[in-house]
PDB file of N, CA and C in Angstrom:
ATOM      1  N   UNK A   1      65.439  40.640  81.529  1.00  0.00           N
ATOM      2  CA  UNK A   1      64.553  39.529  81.259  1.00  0.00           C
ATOM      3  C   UNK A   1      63.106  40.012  81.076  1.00  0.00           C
ATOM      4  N   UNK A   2      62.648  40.818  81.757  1.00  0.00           N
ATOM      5  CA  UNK A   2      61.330  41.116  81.893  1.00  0.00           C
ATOM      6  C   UNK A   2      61.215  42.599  81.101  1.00  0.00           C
ATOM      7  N   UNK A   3      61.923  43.602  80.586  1.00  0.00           N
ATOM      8  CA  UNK A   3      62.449  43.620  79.035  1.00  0.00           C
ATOM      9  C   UNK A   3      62.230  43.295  77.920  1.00  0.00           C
ATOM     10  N   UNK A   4      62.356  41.685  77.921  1.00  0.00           N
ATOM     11  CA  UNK A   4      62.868  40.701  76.616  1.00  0.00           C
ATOM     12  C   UNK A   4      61.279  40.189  76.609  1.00  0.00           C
ATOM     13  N   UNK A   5      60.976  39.433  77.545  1.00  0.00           N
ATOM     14  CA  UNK A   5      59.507  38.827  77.472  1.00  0.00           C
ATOM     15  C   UNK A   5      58.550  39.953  77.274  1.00  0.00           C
ATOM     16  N   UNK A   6      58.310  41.373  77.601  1.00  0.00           N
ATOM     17  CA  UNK A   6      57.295  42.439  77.137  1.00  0.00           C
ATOM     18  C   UNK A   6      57.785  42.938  75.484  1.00  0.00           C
ATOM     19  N   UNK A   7      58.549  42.760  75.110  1.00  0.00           N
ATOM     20  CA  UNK A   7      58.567  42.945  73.670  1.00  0.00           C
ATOM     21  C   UNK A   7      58.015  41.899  72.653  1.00  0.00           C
ATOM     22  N   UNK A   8      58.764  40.808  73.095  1.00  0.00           N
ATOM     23  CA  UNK A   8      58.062  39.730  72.646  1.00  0.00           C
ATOM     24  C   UNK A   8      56.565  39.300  72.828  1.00  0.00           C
ATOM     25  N   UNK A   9      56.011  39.819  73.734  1.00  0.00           N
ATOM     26  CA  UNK A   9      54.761  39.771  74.230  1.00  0.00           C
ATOM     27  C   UNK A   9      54.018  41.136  73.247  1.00  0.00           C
ATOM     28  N   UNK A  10      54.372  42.279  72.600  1.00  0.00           N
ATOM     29  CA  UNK A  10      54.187  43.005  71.843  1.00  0.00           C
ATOM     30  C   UNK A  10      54.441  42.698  70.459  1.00  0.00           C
ATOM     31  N   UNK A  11      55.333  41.913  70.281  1.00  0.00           N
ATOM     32  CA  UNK A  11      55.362  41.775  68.746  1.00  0.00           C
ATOM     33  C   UNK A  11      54.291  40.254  68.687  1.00  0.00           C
ATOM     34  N   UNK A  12      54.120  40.044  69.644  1.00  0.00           N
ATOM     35  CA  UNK A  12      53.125  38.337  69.541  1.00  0.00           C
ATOM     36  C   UNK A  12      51.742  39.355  69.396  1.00  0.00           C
ATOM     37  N   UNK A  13      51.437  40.500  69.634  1.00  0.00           N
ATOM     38  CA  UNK A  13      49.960  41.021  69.274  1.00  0.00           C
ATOM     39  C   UNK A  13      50.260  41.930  68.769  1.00  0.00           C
ATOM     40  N   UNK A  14      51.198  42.357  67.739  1.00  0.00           N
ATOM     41  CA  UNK A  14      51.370  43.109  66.497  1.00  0.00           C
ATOM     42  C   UNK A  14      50.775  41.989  65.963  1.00  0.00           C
ATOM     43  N   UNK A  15      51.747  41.075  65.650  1.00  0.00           N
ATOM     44  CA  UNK A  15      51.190  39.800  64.430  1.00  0.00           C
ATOM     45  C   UNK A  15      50.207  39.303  64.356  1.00  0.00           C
ATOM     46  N   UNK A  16      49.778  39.086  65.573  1.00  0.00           N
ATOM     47  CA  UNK A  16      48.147  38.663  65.674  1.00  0.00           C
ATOM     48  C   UNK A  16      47.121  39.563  65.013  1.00  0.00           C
ATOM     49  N   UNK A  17      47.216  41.114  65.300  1.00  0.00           N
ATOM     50  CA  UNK A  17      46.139  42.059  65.229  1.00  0.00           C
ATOM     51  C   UNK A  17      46.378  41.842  63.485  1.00  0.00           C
ATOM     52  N   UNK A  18      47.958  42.042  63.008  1.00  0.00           N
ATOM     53  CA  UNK A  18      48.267  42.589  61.213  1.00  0.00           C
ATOM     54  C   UNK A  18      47.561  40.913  60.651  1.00  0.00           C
ATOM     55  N   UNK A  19      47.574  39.557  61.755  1.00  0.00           N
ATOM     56  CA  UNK A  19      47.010  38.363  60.632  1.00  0.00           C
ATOM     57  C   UNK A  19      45.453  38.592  60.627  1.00  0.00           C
ATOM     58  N   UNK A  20      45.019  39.222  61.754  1.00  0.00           N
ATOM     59  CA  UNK A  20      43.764  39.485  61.411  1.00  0.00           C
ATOM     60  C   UNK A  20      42.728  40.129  61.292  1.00  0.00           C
ATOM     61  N   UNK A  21      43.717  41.650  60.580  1.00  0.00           N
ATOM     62  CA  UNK A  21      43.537  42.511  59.380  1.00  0.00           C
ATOM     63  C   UNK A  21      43.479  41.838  58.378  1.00  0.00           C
ATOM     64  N   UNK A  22      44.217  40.945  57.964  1.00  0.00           N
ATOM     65  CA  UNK A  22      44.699  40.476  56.576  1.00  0.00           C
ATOM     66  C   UNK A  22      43.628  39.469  56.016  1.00  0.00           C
ATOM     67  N   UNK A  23      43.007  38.661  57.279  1.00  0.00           N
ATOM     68  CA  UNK A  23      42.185  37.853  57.018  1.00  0.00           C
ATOM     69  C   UNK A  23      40.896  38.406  56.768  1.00  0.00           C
ATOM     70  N   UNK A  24      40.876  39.477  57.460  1.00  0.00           N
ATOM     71  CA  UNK A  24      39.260  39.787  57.490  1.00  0.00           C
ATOM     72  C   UNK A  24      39.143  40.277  56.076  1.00  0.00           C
ATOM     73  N   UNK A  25      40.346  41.240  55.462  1.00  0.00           N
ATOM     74  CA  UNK A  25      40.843  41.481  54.331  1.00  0.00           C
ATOM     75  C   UNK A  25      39.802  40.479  53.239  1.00  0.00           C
ATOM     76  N   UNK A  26      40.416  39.416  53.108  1.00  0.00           N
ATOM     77  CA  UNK A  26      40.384  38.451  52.980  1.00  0.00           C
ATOM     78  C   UNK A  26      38.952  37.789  52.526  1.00  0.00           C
ATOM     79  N   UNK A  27      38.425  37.967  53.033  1.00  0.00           N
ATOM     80  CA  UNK A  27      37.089  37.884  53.612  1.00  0.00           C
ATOM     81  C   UNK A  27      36.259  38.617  52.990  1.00  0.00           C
ATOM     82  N   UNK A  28      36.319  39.692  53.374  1.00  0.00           N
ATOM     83  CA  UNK A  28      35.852  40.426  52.548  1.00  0.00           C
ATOM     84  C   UNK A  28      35.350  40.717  51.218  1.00  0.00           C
ATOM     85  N   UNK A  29      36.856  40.348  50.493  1.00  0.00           N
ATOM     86  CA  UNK A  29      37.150  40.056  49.298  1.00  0.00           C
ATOM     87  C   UNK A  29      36.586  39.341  48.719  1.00  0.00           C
ATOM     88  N   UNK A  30      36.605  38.158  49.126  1.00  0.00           N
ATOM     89  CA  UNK A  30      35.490  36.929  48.660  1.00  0.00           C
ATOM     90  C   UNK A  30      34.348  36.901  48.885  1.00  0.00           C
ATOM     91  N   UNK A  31      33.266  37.733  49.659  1.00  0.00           N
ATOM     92  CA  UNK A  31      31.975  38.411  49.529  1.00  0.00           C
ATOM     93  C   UNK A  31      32.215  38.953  48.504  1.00  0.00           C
ATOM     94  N   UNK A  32      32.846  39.513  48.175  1.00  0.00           N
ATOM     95  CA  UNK A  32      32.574  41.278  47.017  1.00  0.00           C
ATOM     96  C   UNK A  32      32.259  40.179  45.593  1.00  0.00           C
ATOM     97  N   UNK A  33      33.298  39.538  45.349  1.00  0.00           N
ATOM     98  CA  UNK A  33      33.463  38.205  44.717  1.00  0.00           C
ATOM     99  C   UNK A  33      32.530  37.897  43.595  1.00  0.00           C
ATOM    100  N   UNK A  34      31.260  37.512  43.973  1.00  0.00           N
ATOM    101  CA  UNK A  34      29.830  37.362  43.673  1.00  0.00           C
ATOM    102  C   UNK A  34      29.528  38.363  42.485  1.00  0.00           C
ATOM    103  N   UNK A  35      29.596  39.021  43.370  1.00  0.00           N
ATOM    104  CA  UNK A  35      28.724  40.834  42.670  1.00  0.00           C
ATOM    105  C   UNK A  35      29.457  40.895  40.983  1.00  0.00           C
ATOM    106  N   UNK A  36      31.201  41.082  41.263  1.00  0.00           N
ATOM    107  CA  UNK A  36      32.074  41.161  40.422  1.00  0.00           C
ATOM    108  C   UNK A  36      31.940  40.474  39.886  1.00  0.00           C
ATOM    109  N   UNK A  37      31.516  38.995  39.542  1.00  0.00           N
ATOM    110  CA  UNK A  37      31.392  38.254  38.980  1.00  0.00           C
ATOM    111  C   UNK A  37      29.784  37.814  38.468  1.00  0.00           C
ATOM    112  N   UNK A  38      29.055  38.572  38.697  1.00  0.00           N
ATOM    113  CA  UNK A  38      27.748  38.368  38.170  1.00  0.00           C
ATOM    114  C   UNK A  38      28.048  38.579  36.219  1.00  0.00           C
ATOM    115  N   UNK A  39      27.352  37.310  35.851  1.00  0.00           N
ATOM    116  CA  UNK A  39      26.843  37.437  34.474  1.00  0.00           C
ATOM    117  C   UNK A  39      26.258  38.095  33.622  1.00  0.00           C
ATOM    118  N   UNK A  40      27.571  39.061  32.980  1.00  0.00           N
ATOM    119  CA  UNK A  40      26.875  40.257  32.304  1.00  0.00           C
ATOM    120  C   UNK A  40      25.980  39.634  31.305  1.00  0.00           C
ATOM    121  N   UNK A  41      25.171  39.745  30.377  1.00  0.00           N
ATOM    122  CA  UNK A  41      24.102  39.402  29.722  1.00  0.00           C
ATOM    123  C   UNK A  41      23.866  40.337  28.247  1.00  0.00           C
ATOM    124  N   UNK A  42      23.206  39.832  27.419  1.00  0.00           N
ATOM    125  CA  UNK A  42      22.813  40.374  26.520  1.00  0.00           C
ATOM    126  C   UNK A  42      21.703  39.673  25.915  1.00  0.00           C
ATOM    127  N   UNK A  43      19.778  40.265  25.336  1.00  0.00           N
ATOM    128  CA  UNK A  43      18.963  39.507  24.586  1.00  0.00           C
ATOM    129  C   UNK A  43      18.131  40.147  23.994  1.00  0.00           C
ATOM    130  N   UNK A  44      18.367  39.673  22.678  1.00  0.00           N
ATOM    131  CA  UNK A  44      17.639  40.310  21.880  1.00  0.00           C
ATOM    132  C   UNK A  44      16.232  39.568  21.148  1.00  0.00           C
ATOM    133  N   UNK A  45      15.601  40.284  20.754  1.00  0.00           N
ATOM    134  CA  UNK A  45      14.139  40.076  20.321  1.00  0.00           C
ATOM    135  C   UNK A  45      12.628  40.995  19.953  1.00  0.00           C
ATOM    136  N   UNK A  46      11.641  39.933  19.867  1.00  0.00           N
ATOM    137  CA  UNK A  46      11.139  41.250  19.416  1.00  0.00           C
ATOM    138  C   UNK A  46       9.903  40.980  20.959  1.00  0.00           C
ATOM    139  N   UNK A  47       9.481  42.056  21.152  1.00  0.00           N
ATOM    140  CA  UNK A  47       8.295  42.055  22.531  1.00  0.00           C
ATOM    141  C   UNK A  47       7.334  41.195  22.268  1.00  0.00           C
ATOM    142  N   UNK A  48       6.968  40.214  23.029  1.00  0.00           N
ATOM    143  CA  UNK A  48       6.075  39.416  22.544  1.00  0.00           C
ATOM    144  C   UNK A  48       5.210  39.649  24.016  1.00  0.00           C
ATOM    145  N   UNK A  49       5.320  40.303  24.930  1.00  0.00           N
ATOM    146  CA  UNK A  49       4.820  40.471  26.483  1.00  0.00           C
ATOM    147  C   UNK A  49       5.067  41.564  26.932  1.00  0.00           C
ATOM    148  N   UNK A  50       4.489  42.757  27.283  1.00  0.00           N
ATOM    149  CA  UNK A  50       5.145  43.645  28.002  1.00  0.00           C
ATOM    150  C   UNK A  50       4.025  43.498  29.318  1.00  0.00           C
ATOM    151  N   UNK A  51       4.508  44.013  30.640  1.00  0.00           N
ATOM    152  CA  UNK A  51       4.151  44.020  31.877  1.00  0.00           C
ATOM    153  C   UNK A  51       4.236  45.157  32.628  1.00  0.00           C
ATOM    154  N   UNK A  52       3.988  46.388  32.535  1.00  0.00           N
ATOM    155  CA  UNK A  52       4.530  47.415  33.356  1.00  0.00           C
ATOM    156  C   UNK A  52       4.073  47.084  34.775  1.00  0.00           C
ATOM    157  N   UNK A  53       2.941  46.813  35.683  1.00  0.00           N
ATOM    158  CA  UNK A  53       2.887  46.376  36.674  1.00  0.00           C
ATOM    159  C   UNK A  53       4.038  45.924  37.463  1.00  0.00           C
ATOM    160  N   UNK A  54       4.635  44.815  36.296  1.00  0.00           N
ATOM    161  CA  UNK A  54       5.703  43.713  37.021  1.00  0.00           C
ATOM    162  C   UNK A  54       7.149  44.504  36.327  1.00  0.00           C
ATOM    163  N   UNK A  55       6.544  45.210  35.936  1.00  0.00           N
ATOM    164  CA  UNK A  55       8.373  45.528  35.160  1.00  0.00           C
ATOM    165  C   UNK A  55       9.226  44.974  34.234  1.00  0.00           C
ATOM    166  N   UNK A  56       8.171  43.630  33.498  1.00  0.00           N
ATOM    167  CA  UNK A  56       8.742  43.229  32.294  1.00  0.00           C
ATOM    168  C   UNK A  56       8.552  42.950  31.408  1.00  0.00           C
ATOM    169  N   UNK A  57       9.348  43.171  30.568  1.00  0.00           N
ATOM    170  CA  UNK A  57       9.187  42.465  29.084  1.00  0.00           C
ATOM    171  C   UNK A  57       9.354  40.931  28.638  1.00  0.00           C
ATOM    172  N   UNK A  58       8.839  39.865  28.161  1.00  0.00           N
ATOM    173  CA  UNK A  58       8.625  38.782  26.980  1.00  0.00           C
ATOM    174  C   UNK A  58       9.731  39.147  26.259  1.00  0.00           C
ATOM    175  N   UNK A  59      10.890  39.020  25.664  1.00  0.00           N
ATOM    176  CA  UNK A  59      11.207  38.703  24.525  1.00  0.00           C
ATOM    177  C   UNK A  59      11.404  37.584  23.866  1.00  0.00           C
ATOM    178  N   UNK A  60      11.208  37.610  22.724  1.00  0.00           N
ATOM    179  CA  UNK A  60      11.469  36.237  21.905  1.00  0.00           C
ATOM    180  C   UNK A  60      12.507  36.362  20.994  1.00  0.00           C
ATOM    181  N   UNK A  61      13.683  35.606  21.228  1.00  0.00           N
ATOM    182  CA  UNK A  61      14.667  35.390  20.219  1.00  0.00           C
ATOM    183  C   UNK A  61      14.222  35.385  18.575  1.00  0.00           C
ATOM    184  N   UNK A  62      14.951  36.132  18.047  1.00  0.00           N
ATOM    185  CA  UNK A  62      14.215  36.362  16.190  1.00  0.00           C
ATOM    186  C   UNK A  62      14.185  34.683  15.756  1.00  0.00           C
ATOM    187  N   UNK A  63      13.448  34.180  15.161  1.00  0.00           N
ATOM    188  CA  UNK A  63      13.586  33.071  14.121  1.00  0.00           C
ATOM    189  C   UNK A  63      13.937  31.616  15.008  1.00  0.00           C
ATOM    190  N   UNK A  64      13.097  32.202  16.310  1.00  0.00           N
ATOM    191  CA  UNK A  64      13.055  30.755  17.403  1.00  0.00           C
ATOM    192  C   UNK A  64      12.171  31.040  18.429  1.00  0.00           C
ATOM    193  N   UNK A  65      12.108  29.963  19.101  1.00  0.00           N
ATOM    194  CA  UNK A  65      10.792  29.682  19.939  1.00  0.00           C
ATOM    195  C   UNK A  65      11.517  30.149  21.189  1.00  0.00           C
ATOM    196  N   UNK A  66      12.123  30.429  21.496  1.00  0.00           N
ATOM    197  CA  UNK A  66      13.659  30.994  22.703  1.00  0.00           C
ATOM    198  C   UNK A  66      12.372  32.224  23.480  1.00  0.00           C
ATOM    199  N   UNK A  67      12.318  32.331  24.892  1.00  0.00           N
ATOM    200  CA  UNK A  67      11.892  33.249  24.731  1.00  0.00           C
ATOM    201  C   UNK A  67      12.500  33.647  26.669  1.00  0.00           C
ATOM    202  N   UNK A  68      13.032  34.732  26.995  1.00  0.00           N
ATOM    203  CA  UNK A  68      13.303  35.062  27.853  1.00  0.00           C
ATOM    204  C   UNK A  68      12.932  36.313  28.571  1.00  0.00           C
ATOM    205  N   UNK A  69      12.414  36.624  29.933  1.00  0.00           N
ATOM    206  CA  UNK A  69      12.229  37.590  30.772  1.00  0.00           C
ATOM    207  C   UNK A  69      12.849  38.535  31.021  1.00  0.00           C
ATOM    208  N   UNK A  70      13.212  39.662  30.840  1.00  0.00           N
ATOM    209  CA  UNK A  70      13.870  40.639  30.808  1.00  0.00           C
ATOM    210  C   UNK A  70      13.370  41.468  31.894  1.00  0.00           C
ATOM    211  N   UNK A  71      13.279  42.002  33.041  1.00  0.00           N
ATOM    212  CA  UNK A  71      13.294  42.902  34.060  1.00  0.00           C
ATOM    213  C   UNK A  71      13.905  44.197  34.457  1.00  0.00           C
ATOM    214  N   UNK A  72      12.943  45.275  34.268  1.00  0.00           N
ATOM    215  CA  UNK A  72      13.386  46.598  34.517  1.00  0.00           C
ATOM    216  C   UNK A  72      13.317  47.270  35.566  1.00  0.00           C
ATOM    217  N   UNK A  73      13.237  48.149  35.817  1.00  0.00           N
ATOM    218  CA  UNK A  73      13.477  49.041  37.013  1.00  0.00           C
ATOM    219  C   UNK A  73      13.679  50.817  36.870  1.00  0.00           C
ATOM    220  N   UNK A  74      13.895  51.274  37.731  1.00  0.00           N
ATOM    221  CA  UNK A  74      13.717  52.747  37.548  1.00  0.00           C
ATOM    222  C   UNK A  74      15.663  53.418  36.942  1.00  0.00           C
ATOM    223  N   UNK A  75      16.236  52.306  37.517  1.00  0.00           N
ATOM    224  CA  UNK A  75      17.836  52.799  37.040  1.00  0.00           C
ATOM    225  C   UNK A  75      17.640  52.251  35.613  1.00  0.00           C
ATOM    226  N   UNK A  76      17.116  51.517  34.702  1.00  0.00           N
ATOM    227  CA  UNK A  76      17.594  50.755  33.485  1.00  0.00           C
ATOM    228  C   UNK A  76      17.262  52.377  32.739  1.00  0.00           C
ATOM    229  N   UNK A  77      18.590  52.125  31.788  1.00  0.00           N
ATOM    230  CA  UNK A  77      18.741  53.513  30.500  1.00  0.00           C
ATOM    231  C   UNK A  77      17.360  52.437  29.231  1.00  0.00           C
ATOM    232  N   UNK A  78      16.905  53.475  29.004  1.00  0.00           N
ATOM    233  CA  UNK A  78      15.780  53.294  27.647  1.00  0.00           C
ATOM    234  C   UNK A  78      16.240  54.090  26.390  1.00  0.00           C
ATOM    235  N   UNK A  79      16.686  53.642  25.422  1.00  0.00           N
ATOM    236  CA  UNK A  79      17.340  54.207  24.203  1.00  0.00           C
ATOM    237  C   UNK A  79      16.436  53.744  23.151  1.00  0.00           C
ATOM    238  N   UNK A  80      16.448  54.221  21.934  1.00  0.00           N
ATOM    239  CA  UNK A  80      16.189  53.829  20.705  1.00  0.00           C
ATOM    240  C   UNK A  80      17.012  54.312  19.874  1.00  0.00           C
ATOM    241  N   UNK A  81      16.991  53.417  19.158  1.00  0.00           N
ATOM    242  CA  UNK A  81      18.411  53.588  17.794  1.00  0.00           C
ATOM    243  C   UNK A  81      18.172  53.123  16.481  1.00  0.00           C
ATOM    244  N   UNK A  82      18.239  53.492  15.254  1.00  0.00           N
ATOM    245  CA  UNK A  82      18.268  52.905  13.665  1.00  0.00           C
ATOM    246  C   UNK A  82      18.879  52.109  13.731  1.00  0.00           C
ATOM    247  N   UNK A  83      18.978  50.987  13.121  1.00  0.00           N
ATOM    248  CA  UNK A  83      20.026  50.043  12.514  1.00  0.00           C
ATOM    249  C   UNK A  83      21.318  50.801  11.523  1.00  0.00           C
ATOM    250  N   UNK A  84      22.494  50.787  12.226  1.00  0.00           N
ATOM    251  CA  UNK A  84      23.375  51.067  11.534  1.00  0.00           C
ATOM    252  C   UNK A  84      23.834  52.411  11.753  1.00  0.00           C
ATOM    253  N   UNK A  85      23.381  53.214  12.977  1.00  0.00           N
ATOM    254  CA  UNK A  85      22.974  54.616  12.716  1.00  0.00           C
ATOM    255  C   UNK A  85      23.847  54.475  14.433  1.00  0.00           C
ATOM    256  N   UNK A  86      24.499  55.518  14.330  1.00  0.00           N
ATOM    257  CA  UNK A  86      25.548  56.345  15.442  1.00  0.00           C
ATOM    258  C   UNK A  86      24.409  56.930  16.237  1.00  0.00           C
ATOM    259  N   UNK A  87      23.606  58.185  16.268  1.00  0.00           N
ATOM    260  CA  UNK A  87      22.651  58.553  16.568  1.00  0.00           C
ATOM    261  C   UNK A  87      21.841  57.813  17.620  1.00  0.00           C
ATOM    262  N   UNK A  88      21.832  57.726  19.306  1.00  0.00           N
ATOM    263  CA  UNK A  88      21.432  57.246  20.029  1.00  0.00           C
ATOM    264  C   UNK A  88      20.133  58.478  20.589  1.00  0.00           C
ATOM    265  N   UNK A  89      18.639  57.812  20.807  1.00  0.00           N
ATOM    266  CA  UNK A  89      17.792  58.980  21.636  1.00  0.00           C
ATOM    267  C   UNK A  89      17.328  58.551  22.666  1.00  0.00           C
ATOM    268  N   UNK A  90      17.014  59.394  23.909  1.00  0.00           N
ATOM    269  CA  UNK A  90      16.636  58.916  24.902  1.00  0.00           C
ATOM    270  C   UNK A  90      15.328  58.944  24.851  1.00  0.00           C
ATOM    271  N   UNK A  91      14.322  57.476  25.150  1.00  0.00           N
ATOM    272  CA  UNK A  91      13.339  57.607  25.552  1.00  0.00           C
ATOM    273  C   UNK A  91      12.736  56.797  26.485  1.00  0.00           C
ATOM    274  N   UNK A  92      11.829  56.659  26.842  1.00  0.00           N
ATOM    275  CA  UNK A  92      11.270  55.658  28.142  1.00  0.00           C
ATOM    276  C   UNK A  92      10.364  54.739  28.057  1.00  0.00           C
ATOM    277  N   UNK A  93       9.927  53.829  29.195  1.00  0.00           N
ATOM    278  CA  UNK A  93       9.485  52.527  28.590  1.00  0.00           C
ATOM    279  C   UNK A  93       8.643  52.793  28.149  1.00  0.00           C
ATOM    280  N   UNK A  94       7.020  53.794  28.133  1.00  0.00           N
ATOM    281  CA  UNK A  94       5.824  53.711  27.561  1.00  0.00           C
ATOM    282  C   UNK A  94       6.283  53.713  26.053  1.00  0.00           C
ATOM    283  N   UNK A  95       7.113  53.940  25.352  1.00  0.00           N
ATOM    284  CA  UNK A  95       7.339  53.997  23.641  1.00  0.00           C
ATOM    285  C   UNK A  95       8.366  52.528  23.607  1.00  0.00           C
ATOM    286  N   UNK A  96       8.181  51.397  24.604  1.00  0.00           N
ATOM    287  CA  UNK A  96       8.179  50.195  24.135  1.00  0.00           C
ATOM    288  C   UNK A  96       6.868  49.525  23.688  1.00  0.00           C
ATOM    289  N   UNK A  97       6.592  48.931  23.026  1.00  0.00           N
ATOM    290  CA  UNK A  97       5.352  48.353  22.447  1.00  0.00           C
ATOM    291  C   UNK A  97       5.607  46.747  21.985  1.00  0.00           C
ATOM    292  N   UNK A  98       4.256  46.036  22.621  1.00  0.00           N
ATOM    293  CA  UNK A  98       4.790  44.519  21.926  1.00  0.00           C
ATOM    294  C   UNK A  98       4.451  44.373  20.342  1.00  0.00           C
ATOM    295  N   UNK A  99       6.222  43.508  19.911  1.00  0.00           N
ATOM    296  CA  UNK A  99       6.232  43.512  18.442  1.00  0.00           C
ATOM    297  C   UNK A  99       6.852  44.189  17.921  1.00  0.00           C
ATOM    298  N   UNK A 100       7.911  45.030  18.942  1.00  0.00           N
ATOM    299  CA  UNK A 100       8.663  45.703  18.757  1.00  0.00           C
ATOM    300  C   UNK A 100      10.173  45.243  19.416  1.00  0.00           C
ATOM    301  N   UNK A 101      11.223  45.298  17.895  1.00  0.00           N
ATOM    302  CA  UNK A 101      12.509  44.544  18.077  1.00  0.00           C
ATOM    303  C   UNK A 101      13.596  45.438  19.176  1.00  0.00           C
ATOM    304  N   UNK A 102      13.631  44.941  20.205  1.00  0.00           N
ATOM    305  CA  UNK A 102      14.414  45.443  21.510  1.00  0.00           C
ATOM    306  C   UNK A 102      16.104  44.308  21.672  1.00  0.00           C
ATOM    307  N   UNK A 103      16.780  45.336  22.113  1.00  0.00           N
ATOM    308  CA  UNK A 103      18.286  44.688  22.819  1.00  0.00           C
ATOM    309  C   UNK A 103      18.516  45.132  24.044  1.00  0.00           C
ATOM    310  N   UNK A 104      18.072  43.899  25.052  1.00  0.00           N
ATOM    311  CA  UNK A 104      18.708  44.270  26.588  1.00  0.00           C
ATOM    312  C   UNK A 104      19.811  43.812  26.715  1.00  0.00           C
ATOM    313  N   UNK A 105      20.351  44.565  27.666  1.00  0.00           N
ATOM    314  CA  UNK A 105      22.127  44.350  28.567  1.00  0.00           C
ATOM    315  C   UNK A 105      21.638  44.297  30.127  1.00  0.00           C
ATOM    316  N   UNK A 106      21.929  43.818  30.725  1.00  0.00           N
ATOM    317  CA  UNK A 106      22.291  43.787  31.800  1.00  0.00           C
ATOM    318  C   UNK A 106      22.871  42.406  33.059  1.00  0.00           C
ATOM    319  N   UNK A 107      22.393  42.171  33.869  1.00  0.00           N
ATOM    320  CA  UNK A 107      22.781  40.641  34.559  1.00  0.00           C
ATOM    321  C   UNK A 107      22.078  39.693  34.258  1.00  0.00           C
ATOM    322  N   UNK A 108      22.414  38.316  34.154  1.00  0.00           N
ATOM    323  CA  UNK A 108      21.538  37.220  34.627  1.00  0.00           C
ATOM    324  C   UNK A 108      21.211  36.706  35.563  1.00  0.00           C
ATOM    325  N   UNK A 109      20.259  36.279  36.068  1.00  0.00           N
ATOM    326  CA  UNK A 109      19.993  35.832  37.438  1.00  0.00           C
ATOM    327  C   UNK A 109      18.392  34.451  37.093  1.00  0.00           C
ATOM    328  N   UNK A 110      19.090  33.412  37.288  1.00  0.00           N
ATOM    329  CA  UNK A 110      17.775  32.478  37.634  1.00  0.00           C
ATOM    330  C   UNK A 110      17.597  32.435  36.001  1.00  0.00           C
ATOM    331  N   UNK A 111      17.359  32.724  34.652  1.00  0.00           N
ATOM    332  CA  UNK A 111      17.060  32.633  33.836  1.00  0.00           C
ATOM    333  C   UNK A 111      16.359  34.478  33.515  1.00  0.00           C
ATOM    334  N   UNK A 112      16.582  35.325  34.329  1.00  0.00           N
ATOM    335  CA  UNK A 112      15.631  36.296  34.116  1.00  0.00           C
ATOM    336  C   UNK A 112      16.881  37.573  33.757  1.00  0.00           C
ATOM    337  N   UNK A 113      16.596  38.232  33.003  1.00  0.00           N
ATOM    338  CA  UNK A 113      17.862  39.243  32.706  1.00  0.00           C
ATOM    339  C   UNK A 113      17.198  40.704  33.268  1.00  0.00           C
ATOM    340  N   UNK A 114      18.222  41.135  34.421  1.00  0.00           N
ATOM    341  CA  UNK A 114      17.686  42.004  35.058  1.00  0.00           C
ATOM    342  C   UNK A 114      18.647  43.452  34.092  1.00  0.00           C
ATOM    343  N   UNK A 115      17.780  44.592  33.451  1.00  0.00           N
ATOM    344  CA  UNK A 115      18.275  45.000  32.283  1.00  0.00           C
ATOM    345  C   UNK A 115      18.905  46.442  33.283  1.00  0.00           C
ATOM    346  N   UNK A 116      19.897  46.334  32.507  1.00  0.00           N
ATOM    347  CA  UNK A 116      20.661  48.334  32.615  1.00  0.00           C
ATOM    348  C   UNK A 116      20.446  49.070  31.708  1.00  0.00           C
ATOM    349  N   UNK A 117      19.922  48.732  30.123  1.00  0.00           N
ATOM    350  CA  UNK A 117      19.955  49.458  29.545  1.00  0.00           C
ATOM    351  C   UNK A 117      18.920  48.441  28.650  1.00  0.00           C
ATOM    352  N   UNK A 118      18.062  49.271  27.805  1.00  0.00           N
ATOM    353  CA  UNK A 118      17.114  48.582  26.697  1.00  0.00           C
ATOM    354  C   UNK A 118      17.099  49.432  25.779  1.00  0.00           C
ATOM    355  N   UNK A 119      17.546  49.241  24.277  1.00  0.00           N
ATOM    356  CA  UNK A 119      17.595  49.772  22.794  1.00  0.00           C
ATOM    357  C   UNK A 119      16.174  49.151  22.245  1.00  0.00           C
ATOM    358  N   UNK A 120      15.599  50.519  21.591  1.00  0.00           N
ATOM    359  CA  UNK A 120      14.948  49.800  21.086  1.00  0.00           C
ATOM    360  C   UNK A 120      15.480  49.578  19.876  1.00  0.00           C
ATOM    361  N   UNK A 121      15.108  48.918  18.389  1.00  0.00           N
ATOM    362  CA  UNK A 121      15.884  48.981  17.310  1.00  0.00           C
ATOM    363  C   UNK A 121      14.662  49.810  16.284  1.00  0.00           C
ATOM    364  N   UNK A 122      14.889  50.554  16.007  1.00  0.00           N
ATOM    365  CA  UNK A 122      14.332  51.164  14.971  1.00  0.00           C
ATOM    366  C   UNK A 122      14.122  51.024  13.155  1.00  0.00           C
ATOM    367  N   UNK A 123      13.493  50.634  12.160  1.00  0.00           N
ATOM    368  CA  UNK A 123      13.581  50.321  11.191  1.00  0.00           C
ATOM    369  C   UNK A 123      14.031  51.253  10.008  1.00  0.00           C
ATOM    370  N   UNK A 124      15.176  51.407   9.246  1.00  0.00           N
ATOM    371  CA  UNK A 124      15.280  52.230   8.347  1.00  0.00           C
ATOM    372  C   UNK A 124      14.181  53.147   7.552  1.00  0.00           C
TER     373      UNK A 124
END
């Protein structure tokens, strides 16, 4: 008898400890959630604001009054590229200039696109 009730008394806190592994599991998961699901982004335009102080650029959507915040940082990649052209070069933000046609990628947040990468576009 006393046997039977200590096993059972062991498998009652196996199950307990494996439900709440599973939950915390669980849990977890749905924090991470967020991140994974942040709004990849894309905006293009030409500089109508640059800010190095604050870390951002003005762009204005081509051929509209659209105009959105773009936010950089020390991880965002700085490229410039031709139109049409394979040929990618690395360069950095001081050879952004306002009035100059740029494509950011990165998240959205609040209306502000926090960038991973900024092309500039280069003219044939």
């Amino acid at each position: 008898m006393a046997k039977r009730l200590f096993t059972l008394l062991c498998a009652s806190v196996l199950a307990f400890t494996v439900s709440m592994l599973v939950q915390a599991s669980l849990a977890q998961e749905k924090m991470e959630k967020p991140d994974k699901m942040a709004k990849q982004g894309r905006w293009e335009g030409n500089v109508i604001r640059s800010d190095p102080n604050k870390s951002t650029l003005t762009v204005r959507k081509v051929g509209s009054t659209d105009e959105r915040t773009v936010h950089y940082d020390g991880a965002t990649r700085w490229v410039s590229q031709e139109h049409g052209s394979k040929k990618v070069n690395d360069i950095d933000a001081s050879q952004v200039k306002d009035g100059d046609r740029v494509i950011a990628r990165g998240i959205w947040d609040k209306g502000v696109l926090y960038a991973t990468l900024i092309s500039k576009r280069l003219s044939h």
